[in-house]
N, C-alpha and C. Protein backbone atom coordinates (compact mmCIF):
# COMPACT_ATOMS: atom_id res chain seq x y z
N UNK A 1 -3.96 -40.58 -41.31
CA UNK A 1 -4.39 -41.12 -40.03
C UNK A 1 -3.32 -40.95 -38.95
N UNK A 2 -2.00 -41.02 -39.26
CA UNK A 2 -1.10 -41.20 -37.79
C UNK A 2 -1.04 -39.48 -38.15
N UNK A 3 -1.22 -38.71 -39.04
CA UNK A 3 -1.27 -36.98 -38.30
C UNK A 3 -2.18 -36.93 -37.41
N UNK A 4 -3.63 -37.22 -37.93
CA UNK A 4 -4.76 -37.44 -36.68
C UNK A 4 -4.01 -37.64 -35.20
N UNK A 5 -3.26 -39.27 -35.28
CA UNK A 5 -3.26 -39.53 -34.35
C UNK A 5 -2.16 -38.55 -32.82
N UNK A 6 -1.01 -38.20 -33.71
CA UNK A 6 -0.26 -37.50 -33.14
C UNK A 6 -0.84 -35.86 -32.46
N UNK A 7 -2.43 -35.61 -33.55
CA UNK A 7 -2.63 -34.26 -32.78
C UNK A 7 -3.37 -34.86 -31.91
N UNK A 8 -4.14 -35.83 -31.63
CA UNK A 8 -5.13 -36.38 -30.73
C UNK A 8 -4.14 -36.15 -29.28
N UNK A 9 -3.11 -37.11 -29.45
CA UNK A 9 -2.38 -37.03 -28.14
C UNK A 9 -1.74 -35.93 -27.95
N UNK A 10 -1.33 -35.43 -28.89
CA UNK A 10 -0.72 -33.92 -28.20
C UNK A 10 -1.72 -33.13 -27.36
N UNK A 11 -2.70 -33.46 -27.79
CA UNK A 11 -3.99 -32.07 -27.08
C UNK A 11 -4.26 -32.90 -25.51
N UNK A 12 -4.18 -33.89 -26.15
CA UNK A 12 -4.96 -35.06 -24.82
C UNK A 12 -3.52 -34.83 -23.68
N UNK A 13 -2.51 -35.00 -24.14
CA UNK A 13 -1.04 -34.75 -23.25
C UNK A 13 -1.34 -33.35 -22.44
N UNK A 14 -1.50 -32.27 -23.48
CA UNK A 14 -1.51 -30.71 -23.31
C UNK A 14 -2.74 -30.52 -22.08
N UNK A 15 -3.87 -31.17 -22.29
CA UNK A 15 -5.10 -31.08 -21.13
C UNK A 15 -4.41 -32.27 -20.05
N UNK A 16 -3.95 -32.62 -19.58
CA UNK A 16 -3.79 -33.71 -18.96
C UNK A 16 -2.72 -33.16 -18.21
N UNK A 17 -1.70 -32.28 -18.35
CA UNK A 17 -0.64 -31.55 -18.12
C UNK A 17 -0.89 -30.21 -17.49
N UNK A 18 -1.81 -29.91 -18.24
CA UNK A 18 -2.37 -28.23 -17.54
C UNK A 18 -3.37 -27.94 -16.42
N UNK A 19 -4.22 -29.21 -15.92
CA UNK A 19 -5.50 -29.36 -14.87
C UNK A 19 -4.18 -30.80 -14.17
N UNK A 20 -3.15 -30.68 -14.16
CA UNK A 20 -2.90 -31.84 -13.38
C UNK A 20 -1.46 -30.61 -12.41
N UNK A 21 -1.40 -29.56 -12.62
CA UNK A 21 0.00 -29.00 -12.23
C UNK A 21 -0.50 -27.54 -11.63
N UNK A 22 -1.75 -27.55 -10.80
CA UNK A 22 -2.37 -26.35 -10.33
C UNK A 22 -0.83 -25.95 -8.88
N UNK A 23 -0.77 -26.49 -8.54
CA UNK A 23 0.67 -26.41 -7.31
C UNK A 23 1.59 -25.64 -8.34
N UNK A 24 2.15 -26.17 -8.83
CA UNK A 24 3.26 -25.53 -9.66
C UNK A 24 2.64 -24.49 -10.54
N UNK A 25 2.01 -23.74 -10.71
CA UNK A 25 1.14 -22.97 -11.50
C UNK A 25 1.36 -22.03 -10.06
N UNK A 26 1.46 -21.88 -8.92
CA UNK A 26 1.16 -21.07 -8.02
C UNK A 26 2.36 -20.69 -7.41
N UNK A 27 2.72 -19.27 -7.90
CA UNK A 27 3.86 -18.53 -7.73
C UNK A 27 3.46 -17.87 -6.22
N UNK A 28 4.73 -17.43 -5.14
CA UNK A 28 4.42 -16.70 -3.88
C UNK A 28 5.43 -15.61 -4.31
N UNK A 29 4.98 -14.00 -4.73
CA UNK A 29 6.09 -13.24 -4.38
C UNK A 29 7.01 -12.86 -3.01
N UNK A 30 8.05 -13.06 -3.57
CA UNK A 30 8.95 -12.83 -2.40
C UNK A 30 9.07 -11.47 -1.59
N UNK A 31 8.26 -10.66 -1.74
CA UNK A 31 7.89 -9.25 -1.16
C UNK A 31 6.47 -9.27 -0.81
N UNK A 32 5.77 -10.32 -0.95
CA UNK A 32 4.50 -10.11 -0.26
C UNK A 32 3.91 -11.80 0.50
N UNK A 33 3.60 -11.70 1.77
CA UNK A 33 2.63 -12.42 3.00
C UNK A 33 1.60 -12.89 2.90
N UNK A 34 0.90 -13.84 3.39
CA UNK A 34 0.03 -13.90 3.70
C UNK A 34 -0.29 -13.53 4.94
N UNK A 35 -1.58 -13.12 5.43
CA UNK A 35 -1.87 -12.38 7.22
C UNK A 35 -1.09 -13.30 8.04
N UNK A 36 -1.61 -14.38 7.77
CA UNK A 36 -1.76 -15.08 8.47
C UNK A 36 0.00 -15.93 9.24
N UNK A 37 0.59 -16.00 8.01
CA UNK A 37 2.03 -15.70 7.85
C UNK A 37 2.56 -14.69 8.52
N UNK A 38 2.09 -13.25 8.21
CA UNK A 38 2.69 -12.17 9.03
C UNK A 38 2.60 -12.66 10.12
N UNK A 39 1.50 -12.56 10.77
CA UNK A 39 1.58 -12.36 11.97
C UNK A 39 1.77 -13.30 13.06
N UNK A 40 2.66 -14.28 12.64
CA UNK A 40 2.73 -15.55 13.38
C UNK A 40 3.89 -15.26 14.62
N UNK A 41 4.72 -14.40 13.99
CA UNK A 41 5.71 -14.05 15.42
C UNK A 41 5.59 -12.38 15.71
N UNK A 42 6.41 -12.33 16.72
CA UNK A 42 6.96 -11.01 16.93
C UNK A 42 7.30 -9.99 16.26
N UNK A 43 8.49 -10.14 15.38
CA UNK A 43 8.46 -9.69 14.54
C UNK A 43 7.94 -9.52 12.82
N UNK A 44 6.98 -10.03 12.64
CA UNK A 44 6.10 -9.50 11.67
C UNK A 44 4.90 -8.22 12.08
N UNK A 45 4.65 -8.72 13.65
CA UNK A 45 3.76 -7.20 14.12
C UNK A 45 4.97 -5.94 13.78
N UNK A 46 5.92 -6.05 14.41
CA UNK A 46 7.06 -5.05 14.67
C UNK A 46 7.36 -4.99 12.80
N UNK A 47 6.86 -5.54 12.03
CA UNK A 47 7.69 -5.07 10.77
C UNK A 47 6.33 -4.09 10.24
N UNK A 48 4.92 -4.73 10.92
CA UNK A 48 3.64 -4.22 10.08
C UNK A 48 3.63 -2.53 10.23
N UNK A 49 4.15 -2.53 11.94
CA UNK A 49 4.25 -1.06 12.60
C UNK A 49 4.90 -0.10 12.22
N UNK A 50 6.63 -0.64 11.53
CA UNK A 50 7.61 0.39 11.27
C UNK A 50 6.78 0.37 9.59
N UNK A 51 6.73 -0.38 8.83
CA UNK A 51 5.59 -0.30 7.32
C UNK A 51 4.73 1.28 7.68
N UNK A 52 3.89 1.21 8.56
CA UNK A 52 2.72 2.08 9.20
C UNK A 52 3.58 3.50 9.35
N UNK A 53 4.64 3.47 10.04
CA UNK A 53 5.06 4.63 10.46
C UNK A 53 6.21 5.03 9.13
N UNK A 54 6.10 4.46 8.33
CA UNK A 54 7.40 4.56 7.01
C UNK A 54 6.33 5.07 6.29
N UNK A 55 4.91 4.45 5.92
CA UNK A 55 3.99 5.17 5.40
C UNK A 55 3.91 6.07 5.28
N UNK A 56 3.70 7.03 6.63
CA UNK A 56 3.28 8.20 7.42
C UNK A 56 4.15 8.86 7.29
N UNK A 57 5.51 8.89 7.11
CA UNK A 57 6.45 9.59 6.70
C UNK A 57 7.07 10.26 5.38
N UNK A 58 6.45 9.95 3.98
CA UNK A 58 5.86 9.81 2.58
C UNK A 58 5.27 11.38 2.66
N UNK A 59 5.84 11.85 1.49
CA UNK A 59 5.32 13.43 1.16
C UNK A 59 3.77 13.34 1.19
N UNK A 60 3.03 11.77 0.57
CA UNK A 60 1.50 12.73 0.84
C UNK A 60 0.99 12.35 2.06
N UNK A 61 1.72 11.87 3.30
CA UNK A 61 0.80 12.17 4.94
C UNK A 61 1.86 13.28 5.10
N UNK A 62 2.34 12.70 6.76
CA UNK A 62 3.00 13.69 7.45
C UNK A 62 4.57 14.31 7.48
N UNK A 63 5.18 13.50 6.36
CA UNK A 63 6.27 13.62 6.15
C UNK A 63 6.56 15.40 5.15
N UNK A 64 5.50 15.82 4.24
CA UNK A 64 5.37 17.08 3.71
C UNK A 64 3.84 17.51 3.98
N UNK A 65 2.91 17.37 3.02
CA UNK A 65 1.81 17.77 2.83
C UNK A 65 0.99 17.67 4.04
N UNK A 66 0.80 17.06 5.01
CA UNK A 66 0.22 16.93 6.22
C UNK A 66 0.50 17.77 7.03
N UNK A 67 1.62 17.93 6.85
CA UNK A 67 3.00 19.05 8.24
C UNK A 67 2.81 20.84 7.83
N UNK A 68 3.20 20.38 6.55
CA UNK A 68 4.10 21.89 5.99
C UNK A 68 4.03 22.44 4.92
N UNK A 69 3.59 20.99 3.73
CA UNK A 69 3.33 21.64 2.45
C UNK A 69 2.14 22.34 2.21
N UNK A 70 1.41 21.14 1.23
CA UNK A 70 -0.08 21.57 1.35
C UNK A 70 -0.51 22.44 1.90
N UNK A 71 -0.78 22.45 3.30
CA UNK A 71 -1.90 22.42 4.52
C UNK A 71 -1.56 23.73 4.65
N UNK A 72 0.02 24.23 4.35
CA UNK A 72 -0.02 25.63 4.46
C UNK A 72 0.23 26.25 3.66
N UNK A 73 0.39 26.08 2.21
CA UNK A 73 -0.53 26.68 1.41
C UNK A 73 -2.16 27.21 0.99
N UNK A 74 -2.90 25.81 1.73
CA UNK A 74 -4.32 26.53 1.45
C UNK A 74 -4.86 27.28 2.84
N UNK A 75 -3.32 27.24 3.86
CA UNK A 75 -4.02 28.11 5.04
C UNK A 75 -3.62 29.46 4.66
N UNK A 76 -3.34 30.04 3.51
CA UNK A 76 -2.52 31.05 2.65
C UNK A 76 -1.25 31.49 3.58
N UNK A 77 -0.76 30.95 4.32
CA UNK A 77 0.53 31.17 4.62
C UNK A 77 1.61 31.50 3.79
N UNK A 78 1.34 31.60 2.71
CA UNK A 78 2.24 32.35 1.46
C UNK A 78 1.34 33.00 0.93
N UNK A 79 2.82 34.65 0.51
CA UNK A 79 1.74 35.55 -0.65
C UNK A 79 2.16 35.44 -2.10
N UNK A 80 1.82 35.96 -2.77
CA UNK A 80 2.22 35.70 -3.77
C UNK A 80 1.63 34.67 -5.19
N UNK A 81 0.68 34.42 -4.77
CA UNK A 81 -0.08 33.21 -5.48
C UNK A 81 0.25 32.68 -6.55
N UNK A 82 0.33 34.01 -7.46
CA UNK A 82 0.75 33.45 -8.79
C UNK A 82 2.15 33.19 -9.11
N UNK A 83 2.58 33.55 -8.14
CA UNK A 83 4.65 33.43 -8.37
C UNK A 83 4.81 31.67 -7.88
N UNK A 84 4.19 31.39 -6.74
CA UNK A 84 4.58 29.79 -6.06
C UNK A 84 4.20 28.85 -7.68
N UNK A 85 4.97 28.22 -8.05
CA UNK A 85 4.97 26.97 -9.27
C UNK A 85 4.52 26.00 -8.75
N UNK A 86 4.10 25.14 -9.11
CA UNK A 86 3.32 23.90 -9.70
C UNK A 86 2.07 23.72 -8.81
N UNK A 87 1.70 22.58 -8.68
CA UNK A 87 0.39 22.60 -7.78
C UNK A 87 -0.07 23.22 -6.83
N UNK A 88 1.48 23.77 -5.69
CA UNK A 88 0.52 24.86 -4.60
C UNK A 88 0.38 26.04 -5.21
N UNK A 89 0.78 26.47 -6.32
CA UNK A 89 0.02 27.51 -6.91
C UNK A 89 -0.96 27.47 -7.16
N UNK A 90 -1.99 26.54 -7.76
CA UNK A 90 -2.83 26.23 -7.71
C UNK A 90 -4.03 25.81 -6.34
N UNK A 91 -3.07 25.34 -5.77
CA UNK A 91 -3.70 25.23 -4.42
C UNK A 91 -3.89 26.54 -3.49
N UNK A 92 -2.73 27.39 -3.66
CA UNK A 92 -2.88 28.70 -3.37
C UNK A 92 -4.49 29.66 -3.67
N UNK A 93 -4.61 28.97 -5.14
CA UNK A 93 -5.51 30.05 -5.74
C UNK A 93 -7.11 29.04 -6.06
N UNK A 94 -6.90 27.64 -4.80
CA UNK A 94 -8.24 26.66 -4.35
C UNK A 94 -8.39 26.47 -5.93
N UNK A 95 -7.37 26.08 -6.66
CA UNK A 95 -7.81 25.74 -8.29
C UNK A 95 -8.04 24.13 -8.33
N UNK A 96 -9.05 23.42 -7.60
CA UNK A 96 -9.03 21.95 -8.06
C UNK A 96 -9.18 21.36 -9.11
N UNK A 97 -9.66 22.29 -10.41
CA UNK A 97 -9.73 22.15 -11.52
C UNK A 97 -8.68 21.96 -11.95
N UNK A 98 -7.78 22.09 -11.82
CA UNK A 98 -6.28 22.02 -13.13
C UNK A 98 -5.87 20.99 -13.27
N UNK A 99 -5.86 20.38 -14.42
CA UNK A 99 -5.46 18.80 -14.81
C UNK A 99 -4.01 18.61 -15.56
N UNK A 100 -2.84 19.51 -15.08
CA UNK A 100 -1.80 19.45 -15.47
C UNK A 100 -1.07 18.50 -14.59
N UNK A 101 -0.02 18.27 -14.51
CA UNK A 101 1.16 17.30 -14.49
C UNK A 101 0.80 17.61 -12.60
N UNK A 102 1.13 18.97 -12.14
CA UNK A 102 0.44 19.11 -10.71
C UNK A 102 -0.70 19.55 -10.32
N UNK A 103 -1.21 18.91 -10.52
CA UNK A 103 -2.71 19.00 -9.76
C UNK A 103 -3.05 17.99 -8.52
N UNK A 104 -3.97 19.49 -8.21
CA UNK A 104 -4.37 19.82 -6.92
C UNK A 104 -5.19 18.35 -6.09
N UNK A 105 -6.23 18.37 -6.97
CA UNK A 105 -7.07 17.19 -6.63
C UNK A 105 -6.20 15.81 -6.28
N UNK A 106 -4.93 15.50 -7.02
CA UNK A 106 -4.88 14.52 -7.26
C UNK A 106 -3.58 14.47 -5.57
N UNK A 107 -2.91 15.53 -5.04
CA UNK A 107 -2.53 15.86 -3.90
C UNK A 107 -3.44 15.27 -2.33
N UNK A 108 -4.46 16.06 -3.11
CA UNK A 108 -5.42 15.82 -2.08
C UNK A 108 -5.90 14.12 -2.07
N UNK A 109 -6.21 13.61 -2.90
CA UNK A 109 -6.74 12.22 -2.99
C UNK A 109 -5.53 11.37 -2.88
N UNK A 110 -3.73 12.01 -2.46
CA UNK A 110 -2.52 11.16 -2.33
C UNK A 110 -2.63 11.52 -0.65
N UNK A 111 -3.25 12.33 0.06
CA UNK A 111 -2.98 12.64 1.42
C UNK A 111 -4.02 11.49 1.91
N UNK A 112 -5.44 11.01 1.25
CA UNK A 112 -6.36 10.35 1.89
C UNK A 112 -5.77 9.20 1.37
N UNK A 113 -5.40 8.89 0.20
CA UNK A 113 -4.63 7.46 0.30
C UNK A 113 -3.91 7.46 1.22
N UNK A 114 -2.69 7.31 1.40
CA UNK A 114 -1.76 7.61 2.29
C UNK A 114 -2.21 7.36 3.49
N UNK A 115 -3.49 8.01 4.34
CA UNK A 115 -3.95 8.04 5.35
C UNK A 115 -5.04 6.80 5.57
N UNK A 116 -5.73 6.64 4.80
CA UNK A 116 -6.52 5.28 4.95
C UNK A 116 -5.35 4.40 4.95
N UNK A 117 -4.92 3.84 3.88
CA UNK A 117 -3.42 3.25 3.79
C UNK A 117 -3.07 2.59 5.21
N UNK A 118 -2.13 3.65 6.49
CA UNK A 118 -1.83 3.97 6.99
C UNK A 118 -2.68 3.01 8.22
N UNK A 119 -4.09 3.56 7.97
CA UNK A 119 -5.12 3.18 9.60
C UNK A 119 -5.24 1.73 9.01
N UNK A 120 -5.52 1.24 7.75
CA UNK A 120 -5.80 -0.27 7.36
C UNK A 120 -4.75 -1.33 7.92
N UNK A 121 -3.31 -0.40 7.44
CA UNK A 121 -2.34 -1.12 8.54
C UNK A 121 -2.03 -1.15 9.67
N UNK A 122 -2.58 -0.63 10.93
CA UNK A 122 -3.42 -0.64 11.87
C UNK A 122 -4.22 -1.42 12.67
N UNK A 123 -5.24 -1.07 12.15
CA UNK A 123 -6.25 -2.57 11.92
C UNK A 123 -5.74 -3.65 11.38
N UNK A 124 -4.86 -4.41 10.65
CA UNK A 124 -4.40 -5.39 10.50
C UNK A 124 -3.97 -5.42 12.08
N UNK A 125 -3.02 -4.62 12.35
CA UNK A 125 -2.44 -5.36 14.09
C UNK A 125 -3.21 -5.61 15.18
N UNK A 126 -4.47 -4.81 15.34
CA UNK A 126 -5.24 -4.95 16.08
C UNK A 126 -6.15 -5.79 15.62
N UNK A 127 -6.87 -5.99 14.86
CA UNK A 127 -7.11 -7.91 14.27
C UNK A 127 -6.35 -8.92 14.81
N UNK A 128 -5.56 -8.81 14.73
CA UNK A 128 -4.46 -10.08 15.00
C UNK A 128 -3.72 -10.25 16.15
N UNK A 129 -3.99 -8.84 16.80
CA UNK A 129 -2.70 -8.47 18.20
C UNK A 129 -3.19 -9.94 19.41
N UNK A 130 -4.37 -10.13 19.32
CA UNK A 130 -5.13 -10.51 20.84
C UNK A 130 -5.28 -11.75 20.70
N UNK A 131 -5.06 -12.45 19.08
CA UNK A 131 -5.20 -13.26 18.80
C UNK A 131 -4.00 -14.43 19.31
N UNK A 132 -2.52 -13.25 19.34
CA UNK A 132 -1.53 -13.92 19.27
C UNK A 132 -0.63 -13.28 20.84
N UNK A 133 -0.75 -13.05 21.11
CA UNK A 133 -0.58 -12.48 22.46
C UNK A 133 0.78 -13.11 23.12
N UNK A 134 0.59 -15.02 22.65
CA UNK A 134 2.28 -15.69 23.08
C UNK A 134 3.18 -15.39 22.88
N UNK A 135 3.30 -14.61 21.21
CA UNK A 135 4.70 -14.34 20.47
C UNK A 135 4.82 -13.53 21.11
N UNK A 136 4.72 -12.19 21.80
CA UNK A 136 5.61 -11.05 22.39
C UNK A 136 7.04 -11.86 23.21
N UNK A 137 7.53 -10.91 23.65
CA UNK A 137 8.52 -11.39 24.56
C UNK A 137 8.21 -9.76 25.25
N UNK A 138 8.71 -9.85 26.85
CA UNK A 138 8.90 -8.19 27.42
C UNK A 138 7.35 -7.60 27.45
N UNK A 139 7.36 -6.85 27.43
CA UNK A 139 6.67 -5.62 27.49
C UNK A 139 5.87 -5.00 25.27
N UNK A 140 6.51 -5.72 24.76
CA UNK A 140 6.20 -5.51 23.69
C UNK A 140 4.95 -5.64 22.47
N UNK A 141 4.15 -6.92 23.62
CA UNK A 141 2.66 -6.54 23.44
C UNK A 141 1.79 -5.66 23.40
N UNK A 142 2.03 -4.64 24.37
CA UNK A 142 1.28 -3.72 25.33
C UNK A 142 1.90 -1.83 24.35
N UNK A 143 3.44 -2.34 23.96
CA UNK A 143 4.11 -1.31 23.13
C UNK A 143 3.21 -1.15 21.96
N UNK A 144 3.06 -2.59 21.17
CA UNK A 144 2.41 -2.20 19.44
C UNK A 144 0.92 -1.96 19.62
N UNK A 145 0.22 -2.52 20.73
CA UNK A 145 -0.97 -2.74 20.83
C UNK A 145 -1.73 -0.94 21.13
């Protein structure tokens, strides 16, 4: 009987402990916001923007593949097809099929990430820009907007 009794309360302790500590159960990573958080001053627009343009600078937008890589490979701006290695060889020779380590497809679907990516963070500022209009200081409304 007192084993009974000791598992009774342990479980009864254990439920009583676990639906009573939902606060402390709720972790905030220290690398990620809420919107609403961001965008309360000045500088959280100004951090969303340089994010946006650090994006955009990333081999799959405009930093390679948007500019110089990619884009001019499948404009065949190189000869040679079968000599160029890894994926723009493939891209050279419009192979979207190849499911090796560089493939083509998966280039292409890192340039549209990247780029949706990019406009979503965007639209976050313009959501929120008109909303908050006090925090600027200067001319710096009219800059991110």
């Amino acid at each position: 009987m007192p084993r009974k009794l000791f598992i009774y309360t342990l479980l009864i302790a254990l439920l009583a402990g676990s639906v009573s500590c939902n606060k402390w159960l709720t972790v905030n990573p220290k690398n990620q916001t809420s919107e609403a958080n961001q965008f309360n001053n000045e500088q959280g627009f100004i951090d969303v923007l340089w994010g946006t343009y650090q994006q955009l600078a990333a081999a799959d937008a405009y930093g390679l593949n948007q500019s110089f890589g990619l884009v001019d490979v499948l404009a065949q701006y190189y000869s040679g097809k079968t000599a160029i290695s890894d994926y723009y060889g493939a891209a050279a020779r419009y192979d979207y099929s190849a499911t090796s380590a560089y493939n083509v497809q998966g280039a292409v679907e890192g340039i549209w990430k990247a780029d949706y990516g990019a406009i979503a963070q965007v639209n976050y500022i313009l959501k929120n820009i008109d909303s908050h209009q006090e925090v600027f200081t200067g001319d710096n409304y009219a800059r991110i907007k």
